[in-house]
C-alpha atoms as a PDB file:
ATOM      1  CA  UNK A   1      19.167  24.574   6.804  1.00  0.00           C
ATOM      2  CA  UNK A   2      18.452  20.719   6.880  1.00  0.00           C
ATOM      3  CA  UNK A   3      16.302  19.205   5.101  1.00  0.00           C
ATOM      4  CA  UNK A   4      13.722  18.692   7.939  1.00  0.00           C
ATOM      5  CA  UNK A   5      14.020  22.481   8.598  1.00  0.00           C
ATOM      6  CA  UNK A   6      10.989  24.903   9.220  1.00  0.00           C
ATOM      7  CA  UNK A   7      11.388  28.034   7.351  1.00  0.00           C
ATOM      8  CA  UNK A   8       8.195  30.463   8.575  1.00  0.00           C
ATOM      9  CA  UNK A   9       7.439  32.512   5.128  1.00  0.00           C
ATOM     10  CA  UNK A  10       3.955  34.408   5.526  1.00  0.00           C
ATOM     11  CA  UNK A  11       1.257  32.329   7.948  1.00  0.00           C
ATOM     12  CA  UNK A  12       2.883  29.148   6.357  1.00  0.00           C
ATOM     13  CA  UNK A  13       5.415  27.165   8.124  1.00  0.00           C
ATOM     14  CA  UNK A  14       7.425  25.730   5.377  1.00  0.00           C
ATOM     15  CA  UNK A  15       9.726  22.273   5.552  1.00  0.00           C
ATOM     16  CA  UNK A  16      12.485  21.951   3.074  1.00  0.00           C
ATOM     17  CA  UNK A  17      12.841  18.279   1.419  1.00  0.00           C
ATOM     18  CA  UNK A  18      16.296  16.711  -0.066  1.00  0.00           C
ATOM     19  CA  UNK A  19      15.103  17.953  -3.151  1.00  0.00           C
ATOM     20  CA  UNK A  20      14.958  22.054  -3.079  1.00  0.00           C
ATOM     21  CA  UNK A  21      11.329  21.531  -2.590  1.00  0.00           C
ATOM     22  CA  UNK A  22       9.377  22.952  -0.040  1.00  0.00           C
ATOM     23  CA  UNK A  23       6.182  21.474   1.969  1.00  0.00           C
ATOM     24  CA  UNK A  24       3.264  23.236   3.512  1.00  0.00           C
ATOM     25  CA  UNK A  25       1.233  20.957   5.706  1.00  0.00           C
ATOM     26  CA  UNK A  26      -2.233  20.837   6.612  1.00  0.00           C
ATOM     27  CA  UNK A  27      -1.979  22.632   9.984  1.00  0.00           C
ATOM     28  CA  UNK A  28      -0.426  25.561   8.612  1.00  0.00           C
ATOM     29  CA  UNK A  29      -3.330  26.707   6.169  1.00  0.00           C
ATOM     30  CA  UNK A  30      -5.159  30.035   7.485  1.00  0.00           C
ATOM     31  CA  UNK A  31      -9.173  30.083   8.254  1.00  0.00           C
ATOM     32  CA  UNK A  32     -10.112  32.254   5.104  1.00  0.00           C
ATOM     33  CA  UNK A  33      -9.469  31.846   1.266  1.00  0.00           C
ATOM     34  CA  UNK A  34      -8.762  35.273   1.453  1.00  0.00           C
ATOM     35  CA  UNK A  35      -6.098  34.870   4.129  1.00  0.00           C
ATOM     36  CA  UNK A  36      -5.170  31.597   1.714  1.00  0.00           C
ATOM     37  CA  UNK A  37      -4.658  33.555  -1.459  1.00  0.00           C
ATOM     38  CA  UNK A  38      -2.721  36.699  -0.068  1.00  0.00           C
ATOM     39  CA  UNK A  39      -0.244  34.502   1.647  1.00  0.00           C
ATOM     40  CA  UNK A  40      -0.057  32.145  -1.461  1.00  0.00           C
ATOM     41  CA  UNK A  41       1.002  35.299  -3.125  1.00  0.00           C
ATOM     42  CA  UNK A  42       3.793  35.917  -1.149  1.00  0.00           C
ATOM     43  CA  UNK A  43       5.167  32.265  -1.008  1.00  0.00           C
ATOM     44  CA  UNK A  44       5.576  31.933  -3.956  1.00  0.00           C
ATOM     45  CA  UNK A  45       7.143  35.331  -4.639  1.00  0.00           C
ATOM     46  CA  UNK A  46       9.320  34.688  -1.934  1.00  0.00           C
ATOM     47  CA  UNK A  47      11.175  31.256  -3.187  1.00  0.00           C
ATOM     48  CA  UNK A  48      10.266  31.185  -6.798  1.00  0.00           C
ATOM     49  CA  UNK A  49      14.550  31.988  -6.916  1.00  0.00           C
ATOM     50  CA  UNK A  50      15.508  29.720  -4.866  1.00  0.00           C
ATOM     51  CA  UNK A  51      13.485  26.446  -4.230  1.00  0.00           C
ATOM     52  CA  UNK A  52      12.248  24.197  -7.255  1.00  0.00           C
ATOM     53  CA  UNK A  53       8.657  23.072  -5.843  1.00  0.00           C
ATOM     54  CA  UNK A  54       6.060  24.087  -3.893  1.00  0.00           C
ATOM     55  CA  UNK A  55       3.741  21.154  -1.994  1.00  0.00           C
ATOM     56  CA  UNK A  56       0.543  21.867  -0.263  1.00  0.00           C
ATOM     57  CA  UNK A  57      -1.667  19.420   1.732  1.00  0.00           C
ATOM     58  CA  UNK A  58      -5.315  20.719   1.347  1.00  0.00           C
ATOM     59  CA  UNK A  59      -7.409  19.943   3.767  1.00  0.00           C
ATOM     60  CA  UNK A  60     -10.930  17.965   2.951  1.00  0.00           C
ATOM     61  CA  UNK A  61     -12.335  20.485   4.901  1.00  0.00           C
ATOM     62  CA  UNK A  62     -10.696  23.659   2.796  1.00  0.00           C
ATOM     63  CA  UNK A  63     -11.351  22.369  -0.475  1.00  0.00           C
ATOM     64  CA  UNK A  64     -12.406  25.755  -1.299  1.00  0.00           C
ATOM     65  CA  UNK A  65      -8.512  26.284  -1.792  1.00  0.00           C
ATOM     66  CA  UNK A  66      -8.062  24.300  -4.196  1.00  0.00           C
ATOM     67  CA  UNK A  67      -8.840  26.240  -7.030  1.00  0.00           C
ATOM     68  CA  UNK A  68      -7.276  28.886  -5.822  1.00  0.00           C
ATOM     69  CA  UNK A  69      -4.138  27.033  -5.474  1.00  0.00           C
ATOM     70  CA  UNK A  70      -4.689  25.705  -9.428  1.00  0.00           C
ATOM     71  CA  UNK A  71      -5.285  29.244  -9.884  1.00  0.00           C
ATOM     72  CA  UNK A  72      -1.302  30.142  -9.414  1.00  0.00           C
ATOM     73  CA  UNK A  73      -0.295  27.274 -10.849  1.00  0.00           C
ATOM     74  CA  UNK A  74      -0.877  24.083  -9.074  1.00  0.00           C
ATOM     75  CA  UNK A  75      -1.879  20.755  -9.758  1.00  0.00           C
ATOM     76  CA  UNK A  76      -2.452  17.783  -8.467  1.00  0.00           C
ATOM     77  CA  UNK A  77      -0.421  15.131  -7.560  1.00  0.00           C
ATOM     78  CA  UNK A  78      -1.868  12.311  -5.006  1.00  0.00           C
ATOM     79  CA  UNK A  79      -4.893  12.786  -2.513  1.00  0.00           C
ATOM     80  CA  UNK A  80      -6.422  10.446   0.497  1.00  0.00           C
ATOM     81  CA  UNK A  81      -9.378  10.608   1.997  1.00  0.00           C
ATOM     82  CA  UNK A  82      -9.059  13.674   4.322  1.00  0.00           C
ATOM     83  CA  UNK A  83      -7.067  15.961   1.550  1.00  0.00           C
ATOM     84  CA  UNK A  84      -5.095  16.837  -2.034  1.00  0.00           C
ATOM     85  CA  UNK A  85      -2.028  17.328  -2.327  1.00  0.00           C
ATOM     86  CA  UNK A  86      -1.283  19.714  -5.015  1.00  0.00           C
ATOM     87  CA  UNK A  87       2.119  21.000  -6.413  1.00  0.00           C
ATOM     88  CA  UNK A  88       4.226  23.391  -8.241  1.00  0.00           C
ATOM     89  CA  UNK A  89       6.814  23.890 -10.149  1.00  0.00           C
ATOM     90  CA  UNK A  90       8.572  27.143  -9.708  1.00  0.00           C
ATOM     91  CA  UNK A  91      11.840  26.291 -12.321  1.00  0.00           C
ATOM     92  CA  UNK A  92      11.293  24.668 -15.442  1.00  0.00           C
ATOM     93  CA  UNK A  93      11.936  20.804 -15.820  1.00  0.00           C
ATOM     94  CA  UNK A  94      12.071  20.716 -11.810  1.00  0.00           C
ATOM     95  CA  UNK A  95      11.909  16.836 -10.981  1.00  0.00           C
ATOM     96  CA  UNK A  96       8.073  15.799  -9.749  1.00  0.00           C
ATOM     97  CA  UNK A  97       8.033  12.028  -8.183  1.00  0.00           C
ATOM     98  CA  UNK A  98       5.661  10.429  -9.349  1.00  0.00           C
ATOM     99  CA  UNK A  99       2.486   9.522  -7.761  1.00  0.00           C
ATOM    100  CA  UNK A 100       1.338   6.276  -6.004  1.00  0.00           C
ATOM    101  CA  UNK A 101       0.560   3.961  -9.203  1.00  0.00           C
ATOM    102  CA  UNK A 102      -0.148   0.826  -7.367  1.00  0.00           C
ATOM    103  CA  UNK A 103      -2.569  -1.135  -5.057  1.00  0.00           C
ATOM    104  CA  UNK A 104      -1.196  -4.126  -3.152  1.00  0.00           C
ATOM    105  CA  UNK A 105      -2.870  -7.243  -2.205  1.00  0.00           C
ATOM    106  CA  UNK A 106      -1.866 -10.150  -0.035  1.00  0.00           C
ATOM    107  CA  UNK A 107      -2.647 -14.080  -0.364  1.00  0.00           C
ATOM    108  CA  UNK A 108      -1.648 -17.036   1.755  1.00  0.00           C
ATOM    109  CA  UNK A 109      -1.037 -20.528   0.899  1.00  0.00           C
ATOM    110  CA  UNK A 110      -1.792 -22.544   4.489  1.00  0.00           C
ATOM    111  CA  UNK A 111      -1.577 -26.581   4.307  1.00  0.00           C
ATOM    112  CA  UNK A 112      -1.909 -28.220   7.693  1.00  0.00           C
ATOM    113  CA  UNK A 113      -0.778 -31.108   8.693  1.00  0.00           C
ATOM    114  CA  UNK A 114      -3.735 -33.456   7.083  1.00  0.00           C
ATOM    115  CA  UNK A 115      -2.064 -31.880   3.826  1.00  0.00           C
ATOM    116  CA  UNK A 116      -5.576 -29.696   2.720  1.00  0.00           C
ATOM    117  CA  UNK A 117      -4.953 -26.596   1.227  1.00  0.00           C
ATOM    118  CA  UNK A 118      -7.167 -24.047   2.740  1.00  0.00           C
ATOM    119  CA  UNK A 119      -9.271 -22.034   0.482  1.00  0.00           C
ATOM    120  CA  UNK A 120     -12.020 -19.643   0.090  1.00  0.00           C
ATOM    121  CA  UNK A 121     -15.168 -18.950  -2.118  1.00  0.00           C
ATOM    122  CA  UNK A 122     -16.117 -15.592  -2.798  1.00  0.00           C
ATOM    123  CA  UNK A 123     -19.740 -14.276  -3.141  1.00  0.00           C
ATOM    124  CA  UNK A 124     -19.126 -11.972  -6.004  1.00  0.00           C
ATOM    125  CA  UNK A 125     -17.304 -14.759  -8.106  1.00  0.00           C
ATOM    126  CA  UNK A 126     -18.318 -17.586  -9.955  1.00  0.00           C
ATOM    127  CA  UNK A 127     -15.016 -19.346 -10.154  1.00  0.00           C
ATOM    128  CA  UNK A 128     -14.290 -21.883  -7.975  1.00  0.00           C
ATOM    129  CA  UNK A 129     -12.009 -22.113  -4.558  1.00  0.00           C
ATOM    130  CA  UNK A 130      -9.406 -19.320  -4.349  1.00  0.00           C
ATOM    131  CA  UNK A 131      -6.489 -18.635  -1.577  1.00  0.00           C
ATOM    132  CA  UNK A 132      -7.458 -16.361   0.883  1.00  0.00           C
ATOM    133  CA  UNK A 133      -6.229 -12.704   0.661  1.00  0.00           C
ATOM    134  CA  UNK A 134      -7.014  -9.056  -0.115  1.00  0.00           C
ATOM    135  CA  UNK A 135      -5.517  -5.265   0.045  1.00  0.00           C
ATOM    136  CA  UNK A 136      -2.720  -4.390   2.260  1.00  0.00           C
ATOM    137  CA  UNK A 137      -4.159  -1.136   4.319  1.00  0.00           C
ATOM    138  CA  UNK A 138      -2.027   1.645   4.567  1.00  0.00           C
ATOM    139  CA  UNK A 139       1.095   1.356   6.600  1.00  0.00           C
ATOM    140  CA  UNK A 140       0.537  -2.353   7.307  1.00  0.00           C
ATOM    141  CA  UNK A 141       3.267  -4.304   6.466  1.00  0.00           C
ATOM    142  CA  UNK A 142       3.161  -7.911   4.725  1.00  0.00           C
ATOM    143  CA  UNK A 143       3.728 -10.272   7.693  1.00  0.00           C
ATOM    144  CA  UNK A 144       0.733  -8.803   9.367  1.00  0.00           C
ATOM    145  CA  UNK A 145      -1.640  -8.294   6.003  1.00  0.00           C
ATOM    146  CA  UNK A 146      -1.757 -12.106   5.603  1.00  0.00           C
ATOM    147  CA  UNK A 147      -2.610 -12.704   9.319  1.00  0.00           C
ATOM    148  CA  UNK A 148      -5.802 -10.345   9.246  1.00  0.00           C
ATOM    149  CA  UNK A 149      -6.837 -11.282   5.900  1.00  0.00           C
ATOM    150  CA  UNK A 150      -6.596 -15.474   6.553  1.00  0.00           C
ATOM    151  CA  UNK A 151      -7.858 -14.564   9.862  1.00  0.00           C
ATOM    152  CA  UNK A 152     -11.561 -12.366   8.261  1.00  0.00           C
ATOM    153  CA  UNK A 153     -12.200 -14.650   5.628  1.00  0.00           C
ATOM    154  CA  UNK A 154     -11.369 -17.502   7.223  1.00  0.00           C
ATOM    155  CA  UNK A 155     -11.283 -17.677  11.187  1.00  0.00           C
ATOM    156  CA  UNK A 156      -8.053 -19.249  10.840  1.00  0.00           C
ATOM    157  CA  UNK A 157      -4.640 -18.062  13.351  1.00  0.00           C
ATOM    158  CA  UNK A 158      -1.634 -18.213  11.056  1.00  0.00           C
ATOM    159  CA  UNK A 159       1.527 -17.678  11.338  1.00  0.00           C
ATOM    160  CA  UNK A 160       3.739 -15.444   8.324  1.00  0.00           C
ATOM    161  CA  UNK A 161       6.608 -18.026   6.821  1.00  0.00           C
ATOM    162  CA  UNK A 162       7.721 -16.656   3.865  1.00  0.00           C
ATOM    163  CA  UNK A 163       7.009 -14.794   0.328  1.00  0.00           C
ATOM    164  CA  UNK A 164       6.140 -16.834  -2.507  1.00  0.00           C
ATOM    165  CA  UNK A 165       5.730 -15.436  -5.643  1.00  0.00           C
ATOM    166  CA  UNK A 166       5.175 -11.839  -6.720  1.00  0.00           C
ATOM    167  CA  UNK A 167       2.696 -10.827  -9.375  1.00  0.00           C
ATOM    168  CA  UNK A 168       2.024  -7.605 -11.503  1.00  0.00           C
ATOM    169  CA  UNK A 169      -1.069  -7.044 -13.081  1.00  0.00           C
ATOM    170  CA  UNK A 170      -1.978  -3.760 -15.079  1.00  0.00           C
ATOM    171  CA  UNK A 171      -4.527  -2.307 -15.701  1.00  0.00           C
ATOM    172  CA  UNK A 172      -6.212  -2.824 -12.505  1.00  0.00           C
ATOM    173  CA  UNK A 173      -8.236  -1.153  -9.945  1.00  0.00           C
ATOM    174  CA  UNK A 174      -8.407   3.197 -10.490  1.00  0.00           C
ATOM    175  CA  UNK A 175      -6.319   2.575 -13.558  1.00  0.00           C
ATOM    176  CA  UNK A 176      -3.441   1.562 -11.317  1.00  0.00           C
ATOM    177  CA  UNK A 177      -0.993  -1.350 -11.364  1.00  0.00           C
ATOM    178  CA  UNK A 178      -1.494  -4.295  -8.682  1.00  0.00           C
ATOM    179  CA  UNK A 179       0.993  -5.766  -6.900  1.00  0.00           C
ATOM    180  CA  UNK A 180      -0.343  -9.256  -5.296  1.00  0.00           C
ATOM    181  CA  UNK A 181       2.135 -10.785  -2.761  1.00  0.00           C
ATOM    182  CA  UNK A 182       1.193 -14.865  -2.295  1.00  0.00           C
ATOM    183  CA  UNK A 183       2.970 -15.688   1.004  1.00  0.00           C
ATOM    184  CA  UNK A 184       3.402 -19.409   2.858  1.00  0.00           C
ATOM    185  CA  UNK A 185       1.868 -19.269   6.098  1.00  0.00           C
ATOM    186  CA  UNK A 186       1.173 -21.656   8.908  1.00  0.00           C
ATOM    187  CA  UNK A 187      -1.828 -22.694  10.439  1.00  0.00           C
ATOM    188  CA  UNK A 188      -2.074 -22.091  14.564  1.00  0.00           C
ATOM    189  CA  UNK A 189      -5.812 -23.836  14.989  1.00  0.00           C
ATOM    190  CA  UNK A 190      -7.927 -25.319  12.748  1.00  0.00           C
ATOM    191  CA  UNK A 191     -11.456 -24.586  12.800  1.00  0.00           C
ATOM    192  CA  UNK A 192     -13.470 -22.561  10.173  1.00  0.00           C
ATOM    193  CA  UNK A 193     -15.194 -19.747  11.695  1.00  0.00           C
ATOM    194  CA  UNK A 194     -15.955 -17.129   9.005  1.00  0.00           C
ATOM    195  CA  UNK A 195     -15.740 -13.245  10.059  1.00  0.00           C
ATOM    196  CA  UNK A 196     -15.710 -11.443   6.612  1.00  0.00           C
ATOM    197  CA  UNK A 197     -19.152 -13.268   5.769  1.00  0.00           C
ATOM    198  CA  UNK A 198     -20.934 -10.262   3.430  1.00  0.00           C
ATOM    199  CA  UNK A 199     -17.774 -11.119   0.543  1.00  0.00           C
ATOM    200  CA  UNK A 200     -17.259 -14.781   1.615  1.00  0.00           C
ATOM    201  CA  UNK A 201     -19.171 -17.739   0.694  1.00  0.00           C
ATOM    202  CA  UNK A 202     -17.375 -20.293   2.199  1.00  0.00           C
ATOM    203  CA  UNK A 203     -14.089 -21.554   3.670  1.00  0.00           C
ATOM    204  CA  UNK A 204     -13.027 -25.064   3.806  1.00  0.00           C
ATOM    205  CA  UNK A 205      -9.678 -27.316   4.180  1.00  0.00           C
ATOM    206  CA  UNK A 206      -9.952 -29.098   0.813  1.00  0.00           C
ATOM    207  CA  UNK A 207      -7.259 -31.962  -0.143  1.00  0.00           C
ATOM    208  CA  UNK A 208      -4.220 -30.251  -1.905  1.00  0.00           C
ATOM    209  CA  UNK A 209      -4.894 -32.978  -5.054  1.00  0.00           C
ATOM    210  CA  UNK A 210      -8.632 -32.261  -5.555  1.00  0.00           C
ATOM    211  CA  UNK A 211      -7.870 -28.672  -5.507  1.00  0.00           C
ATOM    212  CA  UNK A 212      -4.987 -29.050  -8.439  1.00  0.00           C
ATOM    213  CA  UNK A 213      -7.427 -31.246 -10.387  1.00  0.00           C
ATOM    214  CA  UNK A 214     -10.505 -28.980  -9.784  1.00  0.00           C
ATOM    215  CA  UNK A 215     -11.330 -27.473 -13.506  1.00  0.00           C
ATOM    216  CA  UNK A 216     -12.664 -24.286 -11.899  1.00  0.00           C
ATOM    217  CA  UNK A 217      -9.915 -23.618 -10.386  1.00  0.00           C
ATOM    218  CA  UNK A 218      -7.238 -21.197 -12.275  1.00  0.00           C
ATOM    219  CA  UNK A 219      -4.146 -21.879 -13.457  1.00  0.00           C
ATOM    220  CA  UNK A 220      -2.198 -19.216 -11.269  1.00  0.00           C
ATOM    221  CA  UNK A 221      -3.752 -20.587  -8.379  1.00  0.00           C
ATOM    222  CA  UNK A 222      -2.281 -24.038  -8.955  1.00  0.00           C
ATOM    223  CA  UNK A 223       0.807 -22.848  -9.747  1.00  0.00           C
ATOM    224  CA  UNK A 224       1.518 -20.689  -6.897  1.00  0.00           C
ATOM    225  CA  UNK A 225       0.707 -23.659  -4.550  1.00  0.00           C
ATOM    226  CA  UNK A 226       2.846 -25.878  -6.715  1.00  0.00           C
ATOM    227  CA  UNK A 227       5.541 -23.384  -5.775  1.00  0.00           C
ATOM    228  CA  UNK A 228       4.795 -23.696  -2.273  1.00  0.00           C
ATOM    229  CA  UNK A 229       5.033 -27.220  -2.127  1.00  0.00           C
ATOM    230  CA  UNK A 230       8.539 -26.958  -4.161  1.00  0.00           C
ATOM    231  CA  UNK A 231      10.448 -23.906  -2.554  1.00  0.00           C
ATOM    232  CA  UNK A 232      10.709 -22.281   0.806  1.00  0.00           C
ATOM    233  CA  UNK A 233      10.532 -18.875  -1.145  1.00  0.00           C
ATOM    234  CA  UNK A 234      11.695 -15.335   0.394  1.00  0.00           C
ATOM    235  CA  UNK A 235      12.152 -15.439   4.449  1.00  0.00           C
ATOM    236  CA  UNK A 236      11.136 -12.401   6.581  1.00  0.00           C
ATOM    237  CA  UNK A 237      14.752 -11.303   7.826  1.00  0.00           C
ATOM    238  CA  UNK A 238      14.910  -7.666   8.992  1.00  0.00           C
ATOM    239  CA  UNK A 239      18.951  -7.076   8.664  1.00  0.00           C
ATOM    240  CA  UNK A 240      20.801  -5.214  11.050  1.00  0.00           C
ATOM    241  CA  UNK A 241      22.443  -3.401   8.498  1.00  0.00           C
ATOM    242  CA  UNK A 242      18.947  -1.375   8.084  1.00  0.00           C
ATOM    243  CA  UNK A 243      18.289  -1.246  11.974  1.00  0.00           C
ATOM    244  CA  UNK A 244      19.514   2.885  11.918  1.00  0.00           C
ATOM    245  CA  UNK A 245      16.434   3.577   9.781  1.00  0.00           C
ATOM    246  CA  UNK A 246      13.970   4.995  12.017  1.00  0.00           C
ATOM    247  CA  UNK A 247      10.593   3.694  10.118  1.00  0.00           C
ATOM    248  CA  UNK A 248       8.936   0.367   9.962  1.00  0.00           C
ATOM    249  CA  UNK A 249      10.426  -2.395   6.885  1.00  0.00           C
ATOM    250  CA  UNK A 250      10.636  -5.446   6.384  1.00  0.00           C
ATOM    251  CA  UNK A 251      13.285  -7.754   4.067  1.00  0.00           C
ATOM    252  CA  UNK A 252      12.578 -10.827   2.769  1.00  0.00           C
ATOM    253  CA  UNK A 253      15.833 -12.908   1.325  1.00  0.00           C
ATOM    254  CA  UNK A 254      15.756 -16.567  -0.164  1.00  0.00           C
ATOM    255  CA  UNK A 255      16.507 -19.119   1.865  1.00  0.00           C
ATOM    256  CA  UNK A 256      19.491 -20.853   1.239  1.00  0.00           C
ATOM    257  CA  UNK A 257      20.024 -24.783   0.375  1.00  0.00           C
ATOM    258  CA  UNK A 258      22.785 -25.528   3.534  1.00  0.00           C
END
């Protein structure tokens, strides 16, 4: 058996993982909690000898499972909108990854070619100018993130150069790390045109010197665009090496001084 493999064990279809652990997704879950709890029974009963874990998706729409599921020894582990994902362990000391702990967010330092820095205001913040930038949505990857986000809060077309500076702030939203990416990116037109208006005040090209002078505006802030007007940071290169991995990446790797 691989370890994309469907073993069928009671109504459940069953996928083994690189781990001894076994999967039961979404689609396989019967109509009744009576149906739910029988079956359960048996799965477990069935590979509490030979697998390590158990992993069920729980449908939104079969939450009454869930405490059935907690029931036999389940807990939970991660959940998204539409479901839980609950686990168990059927061996003692049987190795759990651990669940999502961060958020990630995206910001983009664009200078054009008048040398203003372009920068936003929001409406739920008193400080003064920031760099555009938000959350990265599920499955989007960097390159793209700063495009949409410079693009709502700003009506600006940019272009992804390169990575930065990395930062890691704890504790921050649902008691979860934050990973904020500040990228270089370049400007494709020029005009102001904001989409995002119910979180953004304004958007303006401001003169890079006014904004590293402006009081209100925080130290980080400065200091990433310092950086950006210093270094060419981490360049987007997706290497070949990687190209047999059948999923979407991306690498970033310094640019060198030649």
């Amino acid at each position: 058996m691989n370890n994309t493999s469907v073993e069928k064990i009671g109504c459940f279809n069953t996928i083994l993982d690189p781990y001894n652990g076994i999967t039961i997704e979404q689609s396989s879950l019967p109509n009744s909690k009576e149906e739910f709890e029988i079956n359960l029974d048996y799965l477990i009963e069935n590979t509490q000898d030979r697998r390590n874990v158990i992993w069920i998706y729980i449908d939104i729409k079969r939450s009454d499972f869930i405490p059935i599921a907690t029931k036999k020894g389940f807990f939970f582990h991660s959940c998204d909108e539409k479901y839980v994902l609950v686990v168990k362990r059927l061996i003692k000391g049987a190795i759990i990854p651990t669940a999502a702990n961060h958020t990630l967010g995206v910001g983009a330092v664009v200078i054009n070619e008048a040398n203003q820095l372009l920068v936003i205001k929001e409406r739920v913040s008193n400080l003064g100018f920031k760099l555009p930038g938000g959350h990265i949505d599920n499955g989007e990857m960097i390159s793209s993130a700063v495009v949409r986000e410079v693009k709502e809060e700003t009506g600006i077309d940019v272009e992804f150069d390169s990575i930065i500076s990395l930062g890691h702030f704890y504790p921050h939203q649902f008691h979860k790390s934050n990973l904020y990416i500040l990228c270089i990116a370049n400007a494709k037109s020029s005009e102001i045109n904001i989409e995002d208006t119910k979180e953004i005040l304004e958007a303006r090209w401001m003169d890079i010197n006014e904004y590293l002078e402006d009081e209100k505006v925080l130290s980080y802030s400065k200091a990433v665009v310092i950086s950006a007007l210093e270094y060419k940071g981490f360049k987007l290169a997706n290497h070949e090496t990687l190209c047999h991995i059948k999923k979407d990446f991306e690498l970033f790797f310094p640019m060198t001084n030649k």
